[in-house]
Protein backbone atom coordinates (compact mmCIF):
# COMPACT_ATOMS: atom_id res chain seq x y z
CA UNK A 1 -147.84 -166.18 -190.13
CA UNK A 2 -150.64 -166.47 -187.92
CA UNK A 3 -152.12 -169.11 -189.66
CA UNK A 4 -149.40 -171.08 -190.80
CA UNK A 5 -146.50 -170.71 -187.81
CA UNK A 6 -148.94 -169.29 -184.50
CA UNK A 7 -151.76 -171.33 -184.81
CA UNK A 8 -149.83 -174.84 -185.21
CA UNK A 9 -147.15 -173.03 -181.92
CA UNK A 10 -150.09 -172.72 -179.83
CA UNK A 11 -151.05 -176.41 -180.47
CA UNK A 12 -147.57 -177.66 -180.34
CA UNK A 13 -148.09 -179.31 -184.47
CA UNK A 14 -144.31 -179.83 -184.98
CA UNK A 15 -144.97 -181.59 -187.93
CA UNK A 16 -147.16 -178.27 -189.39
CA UNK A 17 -144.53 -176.00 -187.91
CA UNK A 18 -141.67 -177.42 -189.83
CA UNK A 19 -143.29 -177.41 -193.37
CA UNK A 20 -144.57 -173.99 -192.27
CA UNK A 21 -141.07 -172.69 -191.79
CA UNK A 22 -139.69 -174.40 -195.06
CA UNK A 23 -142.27 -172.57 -196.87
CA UNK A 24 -141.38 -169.03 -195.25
CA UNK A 25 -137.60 -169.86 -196.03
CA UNK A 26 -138.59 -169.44 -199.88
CA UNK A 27 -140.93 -166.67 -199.19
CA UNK A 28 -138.02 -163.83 -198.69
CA UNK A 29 -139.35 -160.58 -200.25
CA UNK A 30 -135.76 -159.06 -200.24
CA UNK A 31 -132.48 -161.05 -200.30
CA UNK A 32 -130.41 -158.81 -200.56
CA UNK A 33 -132.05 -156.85 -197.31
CA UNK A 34 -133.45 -159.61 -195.85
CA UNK A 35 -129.99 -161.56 -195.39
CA UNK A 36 -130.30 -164.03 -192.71
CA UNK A 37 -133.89 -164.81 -193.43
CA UNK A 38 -133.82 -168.31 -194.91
CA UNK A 39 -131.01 -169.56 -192.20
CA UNK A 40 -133.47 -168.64 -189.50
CA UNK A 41 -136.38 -170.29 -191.25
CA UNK A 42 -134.21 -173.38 -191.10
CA UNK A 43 -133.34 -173.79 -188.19
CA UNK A 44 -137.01 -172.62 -186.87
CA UNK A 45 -137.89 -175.98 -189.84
CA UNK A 46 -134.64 -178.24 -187.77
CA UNK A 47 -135.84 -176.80 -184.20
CA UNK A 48 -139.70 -178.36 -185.16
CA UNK A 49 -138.08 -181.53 -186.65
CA UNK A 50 -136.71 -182.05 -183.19
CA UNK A 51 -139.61 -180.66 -181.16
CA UNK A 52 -137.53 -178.48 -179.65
CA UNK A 53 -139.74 -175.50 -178.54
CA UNK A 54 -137.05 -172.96 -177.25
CA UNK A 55 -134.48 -173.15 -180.70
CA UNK A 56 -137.70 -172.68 -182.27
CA UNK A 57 -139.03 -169.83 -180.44
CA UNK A 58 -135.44 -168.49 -180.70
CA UNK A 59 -135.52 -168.54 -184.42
CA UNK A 60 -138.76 -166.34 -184.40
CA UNK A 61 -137.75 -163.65 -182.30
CA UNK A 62 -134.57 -162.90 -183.91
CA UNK A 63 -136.11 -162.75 -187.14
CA UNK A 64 -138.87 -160.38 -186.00
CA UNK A 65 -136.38 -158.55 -184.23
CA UNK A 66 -134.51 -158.46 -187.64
CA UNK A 67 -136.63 -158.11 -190.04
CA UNK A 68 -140.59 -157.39 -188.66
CA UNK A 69 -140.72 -153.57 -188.63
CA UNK A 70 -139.26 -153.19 -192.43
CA UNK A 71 -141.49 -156.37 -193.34
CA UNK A 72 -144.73 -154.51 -191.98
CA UNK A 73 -143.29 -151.23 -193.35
CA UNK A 74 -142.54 -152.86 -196.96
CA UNK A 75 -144.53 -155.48 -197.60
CA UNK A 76 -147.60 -155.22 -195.13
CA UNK A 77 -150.28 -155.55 -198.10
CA UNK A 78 -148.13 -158.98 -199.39
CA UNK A 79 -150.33 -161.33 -199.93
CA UNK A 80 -148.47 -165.38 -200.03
CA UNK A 81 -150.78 -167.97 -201.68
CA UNK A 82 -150.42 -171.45 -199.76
């Protein structure tokens, strides 16, 4: 995430920021936990489309505030190939 969603954020890459969040809607560890994952990833993907920085920063904190503690808990040693 830091590489792929924060780094492009802090340099405002909407173009980066909207493959990056197409890419983390097909990275779900857990579905069937995990339920609203890929919708958020979307519309964090739409939100960059449009350059629209507050839907996007939206769509990040209510899937940390979702899913980041049993992500960290779970799946902390994940490692995603790019």
């Amino acid at each position: 995430m830091r590489q792929n969603i924060a780094a492009p954020l802090a340099k405002r890459d909407f173009d980066s920021l909207a493959k990056s969040f197409e890419q983390v809607s097909r990275l779900n560890p857990e579905p069937k936990h995990f339920s609203h994952w890929e919708r958020l990833s979307k519309e964090g993907a739409a939100a960059a489309r449009q350059k629209e920085l507050a839907k996007l920063t939206s769509a990040c904190s209510r899937c940390h505030e979702l899913y980041r503690p049993k992500y960290i808990e779970r799946h902390r040693e994940r490692r995603i190939e790019n």
